[in-house]
N, C-alpha and C. Protein backbone atom coordinates (compact mmCIF):
# COMPACT_ATOMS: atom_id res chain seq x y z
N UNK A 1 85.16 113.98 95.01
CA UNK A 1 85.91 114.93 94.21
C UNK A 1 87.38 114.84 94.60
N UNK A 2 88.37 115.15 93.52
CA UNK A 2 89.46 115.41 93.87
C UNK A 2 90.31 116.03 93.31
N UNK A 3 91.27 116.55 93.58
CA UNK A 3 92.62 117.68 93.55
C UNK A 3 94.26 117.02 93.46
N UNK A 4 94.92 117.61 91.94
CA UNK A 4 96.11 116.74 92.14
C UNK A 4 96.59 118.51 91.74
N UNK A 5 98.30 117.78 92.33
CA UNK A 5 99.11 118.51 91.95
C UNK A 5 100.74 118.07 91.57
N UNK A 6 101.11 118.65 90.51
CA UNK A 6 102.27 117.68 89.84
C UNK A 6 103.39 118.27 89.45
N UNK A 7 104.71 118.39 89.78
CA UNK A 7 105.88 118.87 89.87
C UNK A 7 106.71 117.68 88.94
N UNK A 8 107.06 118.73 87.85
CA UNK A 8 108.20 117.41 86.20
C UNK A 8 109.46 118.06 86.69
N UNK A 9 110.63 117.40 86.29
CA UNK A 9 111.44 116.93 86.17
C UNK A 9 112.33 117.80 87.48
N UNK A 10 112.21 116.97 88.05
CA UNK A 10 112.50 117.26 89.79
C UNK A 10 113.78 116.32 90.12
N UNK A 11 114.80 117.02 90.30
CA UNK A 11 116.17 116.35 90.41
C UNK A 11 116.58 115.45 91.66
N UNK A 12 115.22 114.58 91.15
CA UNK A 12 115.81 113.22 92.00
C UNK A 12 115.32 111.63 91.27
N UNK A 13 115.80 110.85 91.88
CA UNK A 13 115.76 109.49 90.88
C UNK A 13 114.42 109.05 91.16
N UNK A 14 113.11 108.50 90.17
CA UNK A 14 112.12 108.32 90.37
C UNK A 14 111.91 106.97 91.26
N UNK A 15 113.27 106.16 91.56
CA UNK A 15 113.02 105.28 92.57
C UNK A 15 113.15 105.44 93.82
N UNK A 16 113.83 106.60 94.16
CA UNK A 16 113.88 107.47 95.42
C UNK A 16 112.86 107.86 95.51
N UNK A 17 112.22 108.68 94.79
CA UNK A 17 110.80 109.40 95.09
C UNK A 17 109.79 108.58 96.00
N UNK A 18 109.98 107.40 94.76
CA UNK A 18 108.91 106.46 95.32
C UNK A 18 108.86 106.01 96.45
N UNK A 19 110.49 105.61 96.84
CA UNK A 19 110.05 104.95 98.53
C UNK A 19 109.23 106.23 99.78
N UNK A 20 109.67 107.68 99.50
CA UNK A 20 108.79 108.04 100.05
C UNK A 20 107.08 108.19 99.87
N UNK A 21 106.88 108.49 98.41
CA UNK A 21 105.30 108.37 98.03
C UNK A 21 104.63 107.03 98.57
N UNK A 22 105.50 106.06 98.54
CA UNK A 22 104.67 104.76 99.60
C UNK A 22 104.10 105.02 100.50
N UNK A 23 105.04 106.31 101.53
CA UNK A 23 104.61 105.87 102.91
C UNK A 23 103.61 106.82 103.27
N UNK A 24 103.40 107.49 102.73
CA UNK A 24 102.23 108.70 102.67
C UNK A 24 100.91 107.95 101.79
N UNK A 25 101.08 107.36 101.29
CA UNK A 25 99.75 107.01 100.02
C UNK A 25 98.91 106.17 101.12
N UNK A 26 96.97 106.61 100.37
CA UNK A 26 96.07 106.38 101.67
C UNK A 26 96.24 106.73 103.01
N UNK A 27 96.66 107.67 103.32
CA UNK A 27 97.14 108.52 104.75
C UNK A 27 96.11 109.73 104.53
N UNK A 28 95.71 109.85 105.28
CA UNK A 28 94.87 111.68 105.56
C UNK A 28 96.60 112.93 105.91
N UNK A 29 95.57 113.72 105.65
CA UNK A 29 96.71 114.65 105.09
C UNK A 29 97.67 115.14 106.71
N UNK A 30 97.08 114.72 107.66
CA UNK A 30 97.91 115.67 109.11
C UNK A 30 98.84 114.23 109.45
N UNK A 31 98.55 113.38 108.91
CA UNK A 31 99.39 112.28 109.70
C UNK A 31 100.62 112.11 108.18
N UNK A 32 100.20 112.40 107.11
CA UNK A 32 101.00 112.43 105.72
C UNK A 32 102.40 113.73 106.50
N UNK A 33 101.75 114.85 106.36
CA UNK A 33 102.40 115.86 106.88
C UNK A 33 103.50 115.59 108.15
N UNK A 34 103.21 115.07 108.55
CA UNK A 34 103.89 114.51 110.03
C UNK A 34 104.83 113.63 109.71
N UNK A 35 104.39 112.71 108.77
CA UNK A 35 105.54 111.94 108.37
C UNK A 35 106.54 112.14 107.36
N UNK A 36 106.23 112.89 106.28
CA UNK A 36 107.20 114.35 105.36
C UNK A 36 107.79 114.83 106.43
N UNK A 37 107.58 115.50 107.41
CA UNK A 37 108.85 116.73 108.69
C UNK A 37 109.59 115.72 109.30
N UNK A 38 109.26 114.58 109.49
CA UNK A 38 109.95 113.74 110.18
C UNK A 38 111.15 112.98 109.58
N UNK A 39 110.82 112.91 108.20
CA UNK A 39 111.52 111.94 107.31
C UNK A 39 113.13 112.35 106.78
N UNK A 40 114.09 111.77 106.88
CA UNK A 40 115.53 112.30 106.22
C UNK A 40 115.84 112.45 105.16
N UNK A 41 114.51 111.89 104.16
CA UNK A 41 115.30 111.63 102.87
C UNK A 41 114.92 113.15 101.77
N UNK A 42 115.97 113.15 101.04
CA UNK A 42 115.72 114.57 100.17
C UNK A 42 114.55 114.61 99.13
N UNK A 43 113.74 113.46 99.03
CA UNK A 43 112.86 113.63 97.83
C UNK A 43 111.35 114.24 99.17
N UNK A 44 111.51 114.38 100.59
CA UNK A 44 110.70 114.01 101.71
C UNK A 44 110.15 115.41 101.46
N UNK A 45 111.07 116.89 101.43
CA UNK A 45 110.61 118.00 101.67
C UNK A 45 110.17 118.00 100.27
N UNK A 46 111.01 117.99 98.67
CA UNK A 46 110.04 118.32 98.06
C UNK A 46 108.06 117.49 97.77
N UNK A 47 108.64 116.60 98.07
CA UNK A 47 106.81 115.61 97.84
C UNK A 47 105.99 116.75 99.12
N UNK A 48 106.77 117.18 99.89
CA UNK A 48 105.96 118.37 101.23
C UNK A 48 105.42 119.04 100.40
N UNK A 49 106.09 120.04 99.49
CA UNK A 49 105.55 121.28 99.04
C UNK A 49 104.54 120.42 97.89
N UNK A 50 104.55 119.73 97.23
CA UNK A 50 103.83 119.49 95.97
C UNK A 50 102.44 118.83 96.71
N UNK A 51 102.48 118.45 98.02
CA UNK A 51 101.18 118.16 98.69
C UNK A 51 100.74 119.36 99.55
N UNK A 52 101.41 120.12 99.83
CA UNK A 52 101.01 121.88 100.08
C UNK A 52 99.82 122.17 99.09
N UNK A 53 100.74 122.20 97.78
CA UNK A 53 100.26 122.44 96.49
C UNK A 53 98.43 121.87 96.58
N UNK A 54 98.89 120.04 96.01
CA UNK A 54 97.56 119.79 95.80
C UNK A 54 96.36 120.06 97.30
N UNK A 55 97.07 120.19 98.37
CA UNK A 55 95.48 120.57 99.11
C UNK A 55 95.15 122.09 99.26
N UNK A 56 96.07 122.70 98.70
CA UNK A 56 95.75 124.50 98.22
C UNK A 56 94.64 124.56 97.13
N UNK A 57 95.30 123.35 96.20
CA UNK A 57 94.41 123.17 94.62
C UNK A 57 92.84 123.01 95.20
N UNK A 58 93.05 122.14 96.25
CA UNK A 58 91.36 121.16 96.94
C UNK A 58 90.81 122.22 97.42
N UNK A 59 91.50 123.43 98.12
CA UNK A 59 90.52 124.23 98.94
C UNK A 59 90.09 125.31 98.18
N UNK A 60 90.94 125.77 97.41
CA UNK A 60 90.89 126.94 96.78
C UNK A 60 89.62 126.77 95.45
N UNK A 61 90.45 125.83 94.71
CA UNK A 61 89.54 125.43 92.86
C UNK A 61 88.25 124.56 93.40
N UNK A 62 88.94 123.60 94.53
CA UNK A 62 87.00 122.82 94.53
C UNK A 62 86.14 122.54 95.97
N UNK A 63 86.59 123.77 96.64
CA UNK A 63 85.87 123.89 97.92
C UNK A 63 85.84 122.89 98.98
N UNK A 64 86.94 122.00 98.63
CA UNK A 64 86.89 121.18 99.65
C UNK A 64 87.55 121.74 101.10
N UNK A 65 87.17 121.08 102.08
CA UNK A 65 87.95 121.97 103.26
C UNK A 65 88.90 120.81 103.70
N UNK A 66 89.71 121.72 104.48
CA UNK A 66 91.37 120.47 104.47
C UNK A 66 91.25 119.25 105.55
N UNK A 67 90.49 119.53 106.39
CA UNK A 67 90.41 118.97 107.19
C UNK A 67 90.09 117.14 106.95
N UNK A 68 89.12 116.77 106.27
CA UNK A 68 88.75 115.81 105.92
C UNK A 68 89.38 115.22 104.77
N UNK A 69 90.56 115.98 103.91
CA UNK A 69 91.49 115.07 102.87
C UNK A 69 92.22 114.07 103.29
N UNK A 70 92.28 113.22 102.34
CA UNK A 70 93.23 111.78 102.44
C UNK A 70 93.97 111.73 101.24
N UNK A 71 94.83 111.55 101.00
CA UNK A 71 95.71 110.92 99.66
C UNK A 71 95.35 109.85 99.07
N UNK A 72 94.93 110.07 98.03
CA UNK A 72 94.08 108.82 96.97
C UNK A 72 95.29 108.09 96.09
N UNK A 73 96.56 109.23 96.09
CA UNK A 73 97.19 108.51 95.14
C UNK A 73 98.93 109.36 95.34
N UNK A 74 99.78 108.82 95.10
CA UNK A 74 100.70 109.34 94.97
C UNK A 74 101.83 108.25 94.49
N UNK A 75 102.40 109.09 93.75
CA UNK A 75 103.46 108.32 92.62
C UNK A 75 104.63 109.36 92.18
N UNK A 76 105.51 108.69 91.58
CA UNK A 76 106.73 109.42 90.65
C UNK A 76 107.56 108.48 89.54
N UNK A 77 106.87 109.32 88.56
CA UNK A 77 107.17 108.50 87.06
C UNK A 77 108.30 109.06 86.69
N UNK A 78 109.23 108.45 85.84
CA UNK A 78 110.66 108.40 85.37
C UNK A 78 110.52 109.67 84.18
N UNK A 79 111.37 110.80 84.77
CA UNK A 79 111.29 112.23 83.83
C UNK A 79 112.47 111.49 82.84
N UNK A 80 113.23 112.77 82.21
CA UNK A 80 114.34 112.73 81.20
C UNK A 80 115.85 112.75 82.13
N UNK A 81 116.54 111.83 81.49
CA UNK A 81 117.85 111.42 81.79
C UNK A 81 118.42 112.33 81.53
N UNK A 82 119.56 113.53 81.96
CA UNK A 82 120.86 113.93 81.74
C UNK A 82 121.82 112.98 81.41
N UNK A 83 122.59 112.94 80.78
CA UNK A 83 123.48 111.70 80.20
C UNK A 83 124.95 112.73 80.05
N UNK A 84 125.87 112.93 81.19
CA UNK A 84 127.11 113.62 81.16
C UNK A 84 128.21 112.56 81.19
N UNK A 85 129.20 112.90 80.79
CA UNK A 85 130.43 112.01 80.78
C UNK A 85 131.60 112.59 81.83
N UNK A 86 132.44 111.65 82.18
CA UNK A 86 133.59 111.85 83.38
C UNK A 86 134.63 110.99 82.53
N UNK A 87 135.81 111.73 82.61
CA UNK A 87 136.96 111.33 82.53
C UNK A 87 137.53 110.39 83.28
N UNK A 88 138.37 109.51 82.90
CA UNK A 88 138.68 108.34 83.65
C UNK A 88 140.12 108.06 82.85
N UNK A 89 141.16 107.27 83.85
CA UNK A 89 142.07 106.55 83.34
C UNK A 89 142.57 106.16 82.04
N UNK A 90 143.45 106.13 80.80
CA UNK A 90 143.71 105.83 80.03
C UNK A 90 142.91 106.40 78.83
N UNK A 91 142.47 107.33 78.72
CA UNK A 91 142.02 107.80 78.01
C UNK A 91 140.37 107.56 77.82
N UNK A 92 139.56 106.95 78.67
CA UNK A 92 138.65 106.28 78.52
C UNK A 92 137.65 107.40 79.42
N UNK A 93 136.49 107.11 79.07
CA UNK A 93 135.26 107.90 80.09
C UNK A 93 133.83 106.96 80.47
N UNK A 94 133.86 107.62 81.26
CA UNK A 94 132.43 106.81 82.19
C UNK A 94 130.95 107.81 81.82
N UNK A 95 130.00 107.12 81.61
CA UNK A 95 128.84 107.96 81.38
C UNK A 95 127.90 108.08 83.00
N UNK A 96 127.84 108.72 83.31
CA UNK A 96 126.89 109.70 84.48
C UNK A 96 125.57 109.48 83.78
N UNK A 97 124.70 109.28 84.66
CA UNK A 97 122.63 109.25 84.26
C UNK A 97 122.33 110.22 85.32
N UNK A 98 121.99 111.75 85.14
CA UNK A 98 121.49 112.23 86.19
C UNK A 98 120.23 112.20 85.97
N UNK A 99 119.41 111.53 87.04
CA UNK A 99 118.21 110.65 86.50
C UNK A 99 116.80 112.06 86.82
N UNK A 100 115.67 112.36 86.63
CA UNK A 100 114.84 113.22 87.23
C UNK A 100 114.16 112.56 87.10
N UNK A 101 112.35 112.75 88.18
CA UNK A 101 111.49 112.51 87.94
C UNK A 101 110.21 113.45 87.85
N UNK A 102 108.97 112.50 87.54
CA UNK A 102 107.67 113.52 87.89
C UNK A 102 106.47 112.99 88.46
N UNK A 103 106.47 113.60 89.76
CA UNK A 103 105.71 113.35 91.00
C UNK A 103 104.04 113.76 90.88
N UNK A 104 103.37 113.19 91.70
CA UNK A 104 101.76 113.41 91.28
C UNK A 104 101.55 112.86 92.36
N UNK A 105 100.78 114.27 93.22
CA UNK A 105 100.17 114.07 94.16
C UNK A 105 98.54 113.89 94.24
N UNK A 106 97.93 113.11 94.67
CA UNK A 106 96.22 113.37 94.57
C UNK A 106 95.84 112.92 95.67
N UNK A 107 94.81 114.13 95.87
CA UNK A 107 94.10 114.33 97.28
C UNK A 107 92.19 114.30 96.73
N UNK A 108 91.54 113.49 98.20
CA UNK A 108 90.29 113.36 97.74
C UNK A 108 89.72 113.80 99.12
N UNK A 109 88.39 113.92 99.04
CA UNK A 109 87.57 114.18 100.34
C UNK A 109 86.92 112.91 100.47
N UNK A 110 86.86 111.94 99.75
CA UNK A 110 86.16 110.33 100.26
C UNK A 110 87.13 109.84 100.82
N UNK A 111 86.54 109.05 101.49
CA UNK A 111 86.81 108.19 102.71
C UNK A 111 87.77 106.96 101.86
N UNK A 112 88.74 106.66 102.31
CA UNK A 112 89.62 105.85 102.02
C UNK A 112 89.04 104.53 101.52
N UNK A 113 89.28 103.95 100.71
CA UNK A 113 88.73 102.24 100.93
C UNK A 113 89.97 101.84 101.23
N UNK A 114 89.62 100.40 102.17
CA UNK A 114 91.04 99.25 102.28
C UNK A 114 90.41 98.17 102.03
């Protein structure tokens, strides 16, 4: 059985996201956790709370107990572009991409395969 939980358009670039969702994916959840508090990067605390989330979802909606979760999956797909403009030199402007994404955490109680 398993439990996701998914946070849209989260103001960070979905290729940022990702390098942290790498390092957590197939990890059990106390050594995942450990490496989220440890980590510098800003996409680190929110992917924390949205895996709060999905093993709240696991214990609460499908009785799983926390102890034995692993991360089956974790990703961050490319949300909607902000597209603002900046003034520049000679009359000319530069276009800005403030990029978002949307993160998906999933937690299982089976045993990892490698």
């Amino acid at each position: 059985m398993e439990a996701r939980s998914e946070s849209k358009v989260v103001k960070v670039s979905s290729q940022k996201a990702n390098l942290v969702c790498e390092l957590i994916r197939n990890k059990s959840i106390e050594e995942a956790f450990a490496i989220l508090e440890n980590s510098t990067k800003k996409s680190a605390s929110i992917i924390r709370k949205i895996l709060n989330s999905a093993v709240a979802n696991a214990t609460e909606n499908h009785g799983m107990t926390s102890e034995g979760l692993y991360i089956k999956s974790s990703f961050a797909n490319e949300g909607p572009t902000m597209k603002r403009f900046r003034a520049r030199a000679k009359g000319r402007a530069d276009q800005k991409l403030k990029r978002t994404a949307h993160i998906t955490v999933i937690v299982t109680d089976e045993k990892r395969g490698k």
